[in-house]
N, C-alpha and C. Protein backbone atom coordinates (compact mmCIF):
# COMPACT_ATOMS: atom_id res chain seq x y z
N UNK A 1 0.84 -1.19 0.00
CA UNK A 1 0.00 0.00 0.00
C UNK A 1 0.87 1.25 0.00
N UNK A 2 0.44 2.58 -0.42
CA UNK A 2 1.30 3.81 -0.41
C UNK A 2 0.25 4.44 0.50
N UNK A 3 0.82 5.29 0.81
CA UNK A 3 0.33 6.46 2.11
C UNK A 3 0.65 7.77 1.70
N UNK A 4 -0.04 8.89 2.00
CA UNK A 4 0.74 10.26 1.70
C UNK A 4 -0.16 10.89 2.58
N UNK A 5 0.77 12.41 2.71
CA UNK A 5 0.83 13.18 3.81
C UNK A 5 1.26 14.05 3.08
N UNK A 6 1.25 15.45 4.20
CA UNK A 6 2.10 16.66 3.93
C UNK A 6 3.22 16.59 4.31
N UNK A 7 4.32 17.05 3.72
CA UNK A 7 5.95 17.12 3.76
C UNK A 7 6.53 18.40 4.89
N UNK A 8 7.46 17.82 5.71
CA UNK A 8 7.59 18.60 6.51
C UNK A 8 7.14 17.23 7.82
N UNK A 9 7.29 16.51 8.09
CA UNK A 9 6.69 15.59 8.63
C UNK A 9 7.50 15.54 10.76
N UNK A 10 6.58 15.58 11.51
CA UNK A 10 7.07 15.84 12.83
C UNK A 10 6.09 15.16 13.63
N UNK A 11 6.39 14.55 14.47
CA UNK A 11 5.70 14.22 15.45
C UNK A 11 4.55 12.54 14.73
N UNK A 12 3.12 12.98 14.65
CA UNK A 12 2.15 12.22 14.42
C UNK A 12 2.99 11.64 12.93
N UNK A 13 3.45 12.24 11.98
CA UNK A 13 3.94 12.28 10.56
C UNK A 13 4.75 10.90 10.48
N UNK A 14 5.42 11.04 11.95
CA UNK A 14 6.30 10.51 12.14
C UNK A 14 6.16 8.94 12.76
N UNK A 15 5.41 9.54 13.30
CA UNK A 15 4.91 7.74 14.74
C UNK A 15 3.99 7.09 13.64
N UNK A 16 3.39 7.84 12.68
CA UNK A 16 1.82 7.05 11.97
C UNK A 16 2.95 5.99 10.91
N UNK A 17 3.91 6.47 10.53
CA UNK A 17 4.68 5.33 9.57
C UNK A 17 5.46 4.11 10.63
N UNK A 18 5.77 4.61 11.56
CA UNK A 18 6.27 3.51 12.59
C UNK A 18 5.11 2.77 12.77
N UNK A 19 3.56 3.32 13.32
CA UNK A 19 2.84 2.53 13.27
C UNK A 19 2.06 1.18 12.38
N UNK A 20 2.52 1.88 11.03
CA UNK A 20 1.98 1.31 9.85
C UNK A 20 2.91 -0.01 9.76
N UNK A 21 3.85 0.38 9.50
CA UNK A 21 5.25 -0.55 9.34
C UNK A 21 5.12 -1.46 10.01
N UNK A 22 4.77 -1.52 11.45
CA UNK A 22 4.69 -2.49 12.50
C UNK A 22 3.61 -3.35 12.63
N UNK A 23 2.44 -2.51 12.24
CA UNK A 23 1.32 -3.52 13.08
C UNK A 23 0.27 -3.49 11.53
N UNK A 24 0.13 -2.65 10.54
CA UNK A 24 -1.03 -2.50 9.62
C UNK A 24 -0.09 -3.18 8.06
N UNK A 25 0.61 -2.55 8.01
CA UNK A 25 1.27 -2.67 6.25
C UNK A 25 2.99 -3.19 6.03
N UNK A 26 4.18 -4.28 6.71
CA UNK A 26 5.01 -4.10 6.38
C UNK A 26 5.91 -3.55 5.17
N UNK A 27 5.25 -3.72 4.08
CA UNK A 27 5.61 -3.28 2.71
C UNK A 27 5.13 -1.42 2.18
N UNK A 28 4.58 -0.84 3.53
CA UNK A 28 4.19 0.53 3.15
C UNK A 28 4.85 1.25 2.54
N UNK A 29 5.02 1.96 1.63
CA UNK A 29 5.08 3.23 1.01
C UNK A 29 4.83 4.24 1.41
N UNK A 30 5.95 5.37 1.96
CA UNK A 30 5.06 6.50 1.99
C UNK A 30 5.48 8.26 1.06
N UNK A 31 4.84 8.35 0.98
CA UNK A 31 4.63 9.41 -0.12
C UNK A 31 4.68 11.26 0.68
N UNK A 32 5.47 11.67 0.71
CA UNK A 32 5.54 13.73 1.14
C UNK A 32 5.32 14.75 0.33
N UNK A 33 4.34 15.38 0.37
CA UNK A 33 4.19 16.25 -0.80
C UNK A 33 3.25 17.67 -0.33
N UNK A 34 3.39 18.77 -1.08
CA UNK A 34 2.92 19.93 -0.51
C UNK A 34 1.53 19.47 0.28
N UNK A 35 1.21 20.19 1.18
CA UNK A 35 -0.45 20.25 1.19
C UNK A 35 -1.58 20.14 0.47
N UNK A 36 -1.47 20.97 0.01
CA UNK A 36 -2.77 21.25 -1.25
C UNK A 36 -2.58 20.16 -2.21
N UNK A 37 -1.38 19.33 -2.13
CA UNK A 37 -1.49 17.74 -3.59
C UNK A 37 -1.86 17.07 -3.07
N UNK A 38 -1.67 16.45 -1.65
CA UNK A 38 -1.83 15.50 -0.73
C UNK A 38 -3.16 14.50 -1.95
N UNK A 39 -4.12 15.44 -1.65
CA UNK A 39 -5.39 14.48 -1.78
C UNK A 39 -5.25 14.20 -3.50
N UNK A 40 -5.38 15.13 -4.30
CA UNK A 40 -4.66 14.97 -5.88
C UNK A 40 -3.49 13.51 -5.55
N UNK A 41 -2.29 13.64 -5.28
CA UNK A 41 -1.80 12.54 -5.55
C UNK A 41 -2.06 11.30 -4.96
N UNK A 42 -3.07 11.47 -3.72
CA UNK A 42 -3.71 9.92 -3.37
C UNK A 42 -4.73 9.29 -4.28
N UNK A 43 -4.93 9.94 -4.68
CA UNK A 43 -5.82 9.67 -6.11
C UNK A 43 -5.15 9.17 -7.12
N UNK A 44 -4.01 10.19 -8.01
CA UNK A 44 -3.01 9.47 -8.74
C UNK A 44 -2.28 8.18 -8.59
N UNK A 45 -1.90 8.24 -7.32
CA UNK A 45 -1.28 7.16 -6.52
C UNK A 45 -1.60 5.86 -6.30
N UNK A 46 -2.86 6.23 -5.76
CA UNK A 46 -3.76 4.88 -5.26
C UNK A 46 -3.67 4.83 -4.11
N UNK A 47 -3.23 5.64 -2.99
CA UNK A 47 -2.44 6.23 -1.85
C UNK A 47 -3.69 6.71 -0.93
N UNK A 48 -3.09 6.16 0.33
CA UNK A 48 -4.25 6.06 1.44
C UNK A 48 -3.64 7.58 2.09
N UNK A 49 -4.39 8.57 1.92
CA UNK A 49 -3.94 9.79 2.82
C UNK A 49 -4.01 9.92 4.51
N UNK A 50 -3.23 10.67 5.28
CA UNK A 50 -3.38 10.81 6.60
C UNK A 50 -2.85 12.00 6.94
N UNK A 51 -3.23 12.47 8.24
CA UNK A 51 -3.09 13.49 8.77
C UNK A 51 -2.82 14.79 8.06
N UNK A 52 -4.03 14.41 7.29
CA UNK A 52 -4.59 15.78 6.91
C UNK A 52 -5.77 16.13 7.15
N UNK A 53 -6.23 17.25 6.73
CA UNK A 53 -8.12 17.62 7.08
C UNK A 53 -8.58 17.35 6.36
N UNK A 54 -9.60 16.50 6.95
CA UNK A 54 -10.98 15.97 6.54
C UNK A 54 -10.71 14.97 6.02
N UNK A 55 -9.96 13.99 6.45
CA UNK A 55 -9.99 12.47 6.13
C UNK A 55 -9.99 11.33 7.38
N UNK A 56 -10.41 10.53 6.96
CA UNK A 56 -10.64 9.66 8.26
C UNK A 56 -9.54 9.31 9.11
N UNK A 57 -8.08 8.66 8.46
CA UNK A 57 -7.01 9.07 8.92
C UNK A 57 -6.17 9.84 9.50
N UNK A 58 -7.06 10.84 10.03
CA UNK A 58 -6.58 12.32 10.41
C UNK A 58 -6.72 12.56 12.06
N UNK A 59 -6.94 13.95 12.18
CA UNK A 59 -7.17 14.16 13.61
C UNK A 59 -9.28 14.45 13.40
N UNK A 60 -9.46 13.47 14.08
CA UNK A 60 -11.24 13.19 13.70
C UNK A 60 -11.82 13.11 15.38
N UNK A 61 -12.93 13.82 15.91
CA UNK A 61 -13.50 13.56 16.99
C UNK A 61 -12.12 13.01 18.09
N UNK A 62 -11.20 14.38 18.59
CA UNK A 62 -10.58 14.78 19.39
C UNK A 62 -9.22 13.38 19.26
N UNK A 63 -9.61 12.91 18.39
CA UNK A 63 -8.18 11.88 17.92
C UNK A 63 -7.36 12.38 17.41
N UNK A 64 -5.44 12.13 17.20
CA UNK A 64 -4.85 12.40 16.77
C UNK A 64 -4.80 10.87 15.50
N UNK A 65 -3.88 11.22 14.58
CA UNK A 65 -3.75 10.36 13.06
C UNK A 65 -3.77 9.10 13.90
N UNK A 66 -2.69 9.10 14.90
CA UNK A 66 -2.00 7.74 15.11
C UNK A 66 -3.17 6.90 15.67
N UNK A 67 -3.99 7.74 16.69
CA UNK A 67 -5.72 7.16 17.07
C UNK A 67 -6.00 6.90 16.08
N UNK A 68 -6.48 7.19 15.18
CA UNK A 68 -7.49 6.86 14.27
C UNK A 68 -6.71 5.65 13.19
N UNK A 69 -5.62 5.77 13.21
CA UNK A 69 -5.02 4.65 12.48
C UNK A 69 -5.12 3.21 13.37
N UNK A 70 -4.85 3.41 14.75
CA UNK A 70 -5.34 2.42 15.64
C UNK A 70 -7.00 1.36 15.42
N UNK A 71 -7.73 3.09 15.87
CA UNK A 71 -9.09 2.75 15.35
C UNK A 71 -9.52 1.85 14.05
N UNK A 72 -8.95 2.68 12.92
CA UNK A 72 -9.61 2.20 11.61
C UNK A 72 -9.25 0.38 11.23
N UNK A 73 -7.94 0.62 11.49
CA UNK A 73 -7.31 -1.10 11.28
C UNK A 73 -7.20 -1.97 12.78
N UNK A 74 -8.32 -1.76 14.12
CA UNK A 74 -9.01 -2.52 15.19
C UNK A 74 -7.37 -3.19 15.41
N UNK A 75 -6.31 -2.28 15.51
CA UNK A 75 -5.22 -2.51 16.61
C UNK A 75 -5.35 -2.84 17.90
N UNK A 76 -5.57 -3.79 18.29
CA UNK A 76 -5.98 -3.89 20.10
C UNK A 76 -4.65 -4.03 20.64
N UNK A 77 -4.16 -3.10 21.69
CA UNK A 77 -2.77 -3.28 22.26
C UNK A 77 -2.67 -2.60 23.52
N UNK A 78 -2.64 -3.02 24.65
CA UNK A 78 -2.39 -1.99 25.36
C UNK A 78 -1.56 -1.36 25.79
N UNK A 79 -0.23 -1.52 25.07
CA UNK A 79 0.82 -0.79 25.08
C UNK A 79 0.70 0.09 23.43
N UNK A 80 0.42 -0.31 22.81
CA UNK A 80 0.30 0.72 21.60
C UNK A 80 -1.13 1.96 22.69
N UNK A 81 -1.76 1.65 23.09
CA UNK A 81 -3.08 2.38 23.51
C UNK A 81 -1.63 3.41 24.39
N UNK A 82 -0.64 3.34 25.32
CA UNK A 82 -0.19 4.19 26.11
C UNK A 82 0.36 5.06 25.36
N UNK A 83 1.01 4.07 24.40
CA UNK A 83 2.05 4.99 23.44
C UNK A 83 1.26 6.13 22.75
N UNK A 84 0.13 5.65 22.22
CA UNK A 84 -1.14 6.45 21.70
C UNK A 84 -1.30 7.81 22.10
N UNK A 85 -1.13 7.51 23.47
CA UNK A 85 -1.59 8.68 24.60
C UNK A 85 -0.19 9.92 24.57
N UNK A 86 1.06 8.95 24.36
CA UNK A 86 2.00 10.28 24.46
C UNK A 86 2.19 10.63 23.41
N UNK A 87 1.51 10.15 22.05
CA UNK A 87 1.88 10.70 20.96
C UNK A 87 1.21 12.30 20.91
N UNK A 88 -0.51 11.66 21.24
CA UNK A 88 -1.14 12.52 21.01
C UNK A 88 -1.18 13.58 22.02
N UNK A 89 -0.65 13.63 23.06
CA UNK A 89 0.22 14.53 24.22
C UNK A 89 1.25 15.88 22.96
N UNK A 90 1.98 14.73 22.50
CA UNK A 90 3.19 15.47 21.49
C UNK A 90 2.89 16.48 20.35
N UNK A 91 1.86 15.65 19.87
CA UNK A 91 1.27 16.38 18.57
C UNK A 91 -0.15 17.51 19.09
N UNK A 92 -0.85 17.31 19.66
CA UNK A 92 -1.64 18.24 19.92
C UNK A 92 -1.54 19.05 21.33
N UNK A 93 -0.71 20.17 20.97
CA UNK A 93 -0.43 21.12 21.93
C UNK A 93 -1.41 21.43 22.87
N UNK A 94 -2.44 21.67 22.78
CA UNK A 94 -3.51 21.71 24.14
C UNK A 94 -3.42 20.69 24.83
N UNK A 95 -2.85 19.32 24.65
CA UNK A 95 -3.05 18.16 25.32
C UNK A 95 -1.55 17.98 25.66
N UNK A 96 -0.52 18.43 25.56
CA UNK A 96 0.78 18.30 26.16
C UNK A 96 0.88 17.70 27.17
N UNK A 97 0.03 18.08 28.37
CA UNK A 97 0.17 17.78 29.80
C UNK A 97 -0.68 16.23 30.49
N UNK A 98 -0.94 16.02 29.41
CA UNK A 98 -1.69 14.43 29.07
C UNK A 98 -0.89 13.23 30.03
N UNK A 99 0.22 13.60 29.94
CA UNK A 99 1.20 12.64 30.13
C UNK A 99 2.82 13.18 30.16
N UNK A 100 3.62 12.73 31.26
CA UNK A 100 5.19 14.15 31.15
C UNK A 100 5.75 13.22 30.09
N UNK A 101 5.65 12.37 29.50
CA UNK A 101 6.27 11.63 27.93
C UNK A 101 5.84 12.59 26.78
N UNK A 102 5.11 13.25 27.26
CA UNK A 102 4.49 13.60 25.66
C UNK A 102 5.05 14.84 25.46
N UNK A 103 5.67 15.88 26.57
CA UNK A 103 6.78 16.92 26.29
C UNK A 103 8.09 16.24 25.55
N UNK A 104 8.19 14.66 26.51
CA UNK A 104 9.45 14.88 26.13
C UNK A 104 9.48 14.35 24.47
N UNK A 105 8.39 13.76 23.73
CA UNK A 105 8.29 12.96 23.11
C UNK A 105 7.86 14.59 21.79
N UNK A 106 7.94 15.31 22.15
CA UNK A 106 7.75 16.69 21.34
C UNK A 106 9.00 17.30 21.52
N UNK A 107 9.90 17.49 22.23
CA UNK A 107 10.72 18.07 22.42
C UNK A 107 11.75 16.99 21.10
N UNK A 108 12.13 15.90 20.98
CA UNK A 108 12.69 15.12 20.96
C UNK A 108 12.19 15.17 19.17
N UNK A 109 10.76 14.47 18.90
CA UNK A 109 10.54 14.81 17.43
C UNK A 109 10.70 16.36 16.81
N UNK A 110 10.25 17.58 17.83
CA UNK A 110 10.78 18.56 17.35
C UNK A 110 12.17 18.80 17.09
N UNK A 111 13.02 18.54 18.00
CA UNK A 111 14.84 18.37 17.42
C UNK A 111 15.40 17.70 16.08
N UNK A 112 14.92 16.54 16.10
CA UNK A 112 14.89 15.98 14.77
C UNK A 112 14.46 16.41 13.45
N UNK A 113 13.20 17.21 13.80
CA UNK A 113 12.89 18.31 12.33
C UNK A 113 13.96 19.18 12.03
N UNK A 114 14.44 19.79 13.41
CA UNK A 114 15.46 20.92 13.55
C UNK A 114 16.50 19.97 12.76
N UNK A 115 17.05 19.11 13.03
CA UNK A 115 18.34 18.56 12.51
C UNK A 115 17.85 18.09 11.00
N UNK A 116 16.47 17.85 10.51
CA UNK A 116 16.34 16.42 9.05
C UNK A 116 15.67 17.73 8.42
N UNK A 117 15.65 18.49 9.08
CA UNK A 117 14.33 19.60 7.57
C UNK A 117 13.08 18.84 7.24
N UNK A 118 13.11 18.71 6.02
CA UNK A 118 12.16 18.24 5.07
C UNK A 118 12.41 16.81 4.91
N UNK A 119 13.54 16.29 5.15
CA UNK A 119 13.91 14.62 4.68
C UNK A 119 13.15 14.12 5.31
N UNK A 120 11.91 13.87 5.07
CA UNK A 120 10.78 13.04 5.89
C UNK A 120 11.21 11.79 6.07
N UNK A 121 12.22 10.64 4.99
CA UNK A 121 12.36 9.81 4.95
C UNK A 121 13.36 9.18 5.86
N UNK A 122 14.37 10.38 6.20
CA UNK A 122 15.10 10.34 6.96
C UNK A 122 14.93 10.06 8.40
N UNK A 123 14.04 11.43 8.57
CA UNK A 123 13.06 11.41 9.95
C UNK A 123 12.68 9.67 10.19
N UNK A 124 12.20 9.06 9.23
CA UNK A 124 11.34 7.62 9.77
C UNK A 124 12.50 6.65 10.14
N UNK A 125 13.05 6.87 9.01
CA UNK A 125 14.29 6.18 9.35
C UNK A 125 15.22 6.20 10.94
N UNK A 126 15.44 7.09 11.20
CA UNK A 126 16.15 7.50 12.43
C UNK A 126 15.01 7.62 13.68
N UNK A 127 14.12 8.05 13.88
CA UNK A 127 13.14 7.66 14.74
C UNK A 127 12.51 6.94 15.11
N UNK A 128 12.43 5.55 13.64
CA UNK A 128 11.84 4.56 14.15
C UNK A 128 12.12 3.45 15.63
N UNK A 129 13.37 3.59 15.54
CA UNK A 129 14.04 2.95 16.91
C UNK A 129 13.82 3.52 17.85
N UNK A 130 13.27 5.08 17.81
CA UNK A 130 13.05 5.55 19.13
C UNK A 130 12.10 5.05 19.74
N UNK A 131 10.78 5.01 18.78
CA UNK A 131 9.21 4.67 19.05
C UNK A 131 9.40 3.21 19.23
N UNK A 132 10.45 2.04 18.59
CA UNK A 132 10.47 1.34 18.92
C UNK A 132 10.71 0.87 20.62
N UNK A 133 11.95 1.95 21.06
CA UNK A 133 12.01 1.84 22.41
C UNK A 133 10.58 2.08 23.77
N UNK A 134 10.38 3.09 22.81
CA UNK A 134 9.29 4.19 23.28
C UNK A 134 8.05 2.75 23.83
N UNK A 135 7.81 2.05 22.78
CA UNK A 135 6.37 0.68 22.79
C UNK A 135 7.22 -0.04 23.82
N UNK A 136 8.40 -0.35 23.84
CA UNK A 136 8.97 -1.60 24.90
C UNK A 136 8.43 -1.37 26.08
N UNK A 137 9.21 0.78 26.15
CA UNK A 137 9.00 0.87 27.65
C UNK A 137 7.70 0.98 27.84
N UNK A 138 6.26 1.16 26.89
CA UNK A 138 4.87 1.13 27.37
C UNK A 138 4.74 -0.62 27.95
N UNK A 139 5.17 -1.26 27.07
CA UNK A 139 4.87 -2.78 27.46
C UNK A 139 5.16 -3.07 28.60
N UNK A 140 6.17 -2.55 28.86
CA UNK A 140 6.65 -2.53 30.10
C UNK A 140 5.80 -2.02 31.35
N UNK A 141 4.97 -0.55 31.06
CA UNK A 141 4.67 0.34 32.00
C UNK A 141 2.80 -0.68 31.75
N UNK A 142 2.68 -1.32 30.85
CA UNK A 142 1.17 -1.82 31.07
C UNK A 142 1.18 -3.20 31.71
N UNK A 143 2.61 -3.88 31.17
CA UNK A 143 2.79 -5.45 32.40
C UNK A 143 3.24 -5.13 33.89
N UNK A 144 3.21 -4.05 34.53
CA UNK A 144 3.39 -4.04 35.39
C UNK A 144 2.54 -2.65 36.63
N UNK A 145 1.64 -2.80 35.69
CA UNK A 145 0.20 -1.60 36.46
C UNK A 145 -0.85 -2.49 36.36
């Protein structure tokens, strides 16, 4: 499957391809491109769009992407569900205080924009091990609460 998004990719941009990779699509594709093409080239493409407005994949009824990617493909995990929580801590600034992971988990994807720019691909690449750590230590924090 291919995926696309807006370019410039931080935070949710970032965890929704770790998520995909792992638990929905190993063979994903993903696709960065201005805003305004997003939906034009998911069309061209054949390309499942996310975290943009007004798609189901998005931020929908107080969900962030990575929720609703949970939601749509019935991920049951309850360590993906924690991780869930500090993403969407990270990515939606009114909700920062959700959880003290989700500063640090913004602070941390924000640095990485600072250092990758635009190399979205880069970004997945190099972060994925973080989020990978990131799910251990939820597994961790849900086998033992």
């Amino acid at each position: 499957m291919k995926w696309v998004t807006r370019k410039n990719a931080n935070v949710d941009r970032v965890a929704c391809p770790w998520l995909i990779k792992r638990f929905v699509d190993p063979d994903a594709e993903f696709l960065y491109v201005a805003a305004d093409q997003v939906m034009a080239v998911a069309e061209s493409a054949d390309a499942t769009p996310y975290d943009v407005k007004d798609v189901e994949l998005g931020h929908v009824d107080g969900r962030c992407s990575f929720e609703s990617i949970l939601l749509k493909y019935q991920v049951h995990d309850p360590a993906l569900d924690c991780l869930a929580r500090i993403v969407h801590g990270a990515d939606v600034s009114t909700d920062r205080d959700i959880c003290p992971e989700a500063a640090g988990l913004y602070a941390i994807a924000h640095g990485f924009a600072l250092v990758h720019g635009e190399d979205d691909h880069e970004k997945i690449r190099l972060e994925s091990p973080m989020y990978d750590a990131l799910y251990a230590w939820c597994q961790k924090q849900v086998a033992t609460s």
